[in-house]
Protein backbone atom coordinates (compact mmCIF):
# COMPACT_ATOMS: atom_id res chain seq x y z
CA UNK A 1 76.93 73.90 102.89
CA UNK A 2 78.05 77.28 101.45
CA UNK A 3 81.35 77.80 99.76
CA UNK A 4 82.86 81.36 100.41
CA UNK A 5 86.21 82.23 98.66
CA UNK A 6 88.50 84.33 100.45
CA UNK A 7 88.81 87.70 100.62
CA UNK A 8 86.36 90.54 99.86
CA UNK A 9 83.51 91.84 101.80
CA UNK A 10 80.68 91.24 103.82
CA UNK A 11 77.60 92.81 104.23
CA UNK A 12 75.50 91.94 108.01
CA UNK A 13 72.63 89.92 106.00
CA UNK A 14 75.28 87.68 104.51
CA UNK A 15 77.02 87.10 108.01
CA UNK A 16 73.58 86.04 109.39
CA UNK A 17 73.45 83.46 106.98
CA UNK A 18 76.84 82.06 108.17
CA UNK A 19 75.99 82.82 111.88
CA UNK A 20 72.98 81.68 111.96
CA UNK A 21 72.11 84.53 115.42
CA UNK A 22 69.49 87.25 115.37
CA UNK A 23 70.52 90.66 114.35
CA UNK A 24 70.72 92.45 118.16
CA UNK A 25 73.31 89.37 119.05
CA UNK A 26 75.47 89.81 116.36
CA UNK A 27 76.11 93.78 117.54
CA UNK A 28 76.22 92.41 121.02
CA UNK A 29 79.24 90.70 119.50
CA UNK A 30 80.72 93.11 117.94
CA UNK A 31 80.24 95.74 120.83
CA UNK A 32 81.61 93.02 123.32
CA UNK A 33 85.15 91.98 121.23
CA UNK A 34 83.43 88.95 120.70
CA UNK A 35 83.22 89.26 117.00
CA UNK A 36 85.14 90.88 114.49
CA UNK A 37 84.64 94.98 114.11
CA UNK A 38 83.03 96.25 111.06
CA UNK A 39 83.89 98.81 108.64
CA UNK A 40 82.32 101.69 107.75
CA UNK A 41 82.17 102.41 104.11
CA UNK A 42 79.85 105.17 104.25
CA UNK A 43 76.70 106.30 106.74
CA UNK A 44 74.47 103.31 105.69
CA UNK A 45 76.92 100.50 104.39
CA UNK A 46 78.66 98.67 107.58
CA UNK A 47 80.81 95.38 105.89
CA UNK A 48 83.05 93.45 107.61
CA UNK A 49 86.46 91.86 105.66
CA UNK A 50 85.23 88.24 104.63
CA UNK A 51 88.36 86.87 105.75
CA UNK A 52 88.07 87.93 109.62
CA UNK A 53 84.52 86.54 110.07
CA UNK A 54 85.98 83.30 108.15
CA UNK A 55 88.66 83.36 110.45
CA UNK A 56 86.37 83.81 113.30
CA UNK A 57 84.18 80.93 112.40
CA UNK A 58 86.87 78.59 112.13
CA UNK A 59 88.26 79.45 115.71
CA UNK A 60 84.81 78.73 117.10
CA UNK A 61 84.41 75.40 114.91
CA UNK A 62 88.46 74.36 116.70
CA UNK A 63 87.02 75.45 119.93
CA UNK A 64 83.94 73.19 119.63
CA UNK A 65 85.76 70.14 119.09
């Protein structure tokens, strides 16, 4: 299992790790509300705050059990 601190950034390719979904149902996510929004930093970097998508996850894992 992988041990993320809180706090910081995420880029998409470390998400996918977490979320183990392809790429087009991660921005189906996003697009939906389903998943936290991103932020732009620039034209080509798109992060997302790490504590949000840790957030997220956890909601999903209560929801599951």
């Amino acid at each position: 299992m992988q041990t993320i601190s809180t706090g910081g950034l995420l880029r998409e390719k470390q998400i996918l790790k977490l979320v183990p979904v392809a790429h087009s149902t991660l921005w189906n996510w996003v697009r939906s509300g389903k998943f936290p929004a991103p932020i732009k930093l620039s034209e080509k970097v798109t992060v997302w705050s790490r504590e949000s998508v840790l957030a997220w996850i956890e909601a999903k894992l209560a929801e599951a059990v």
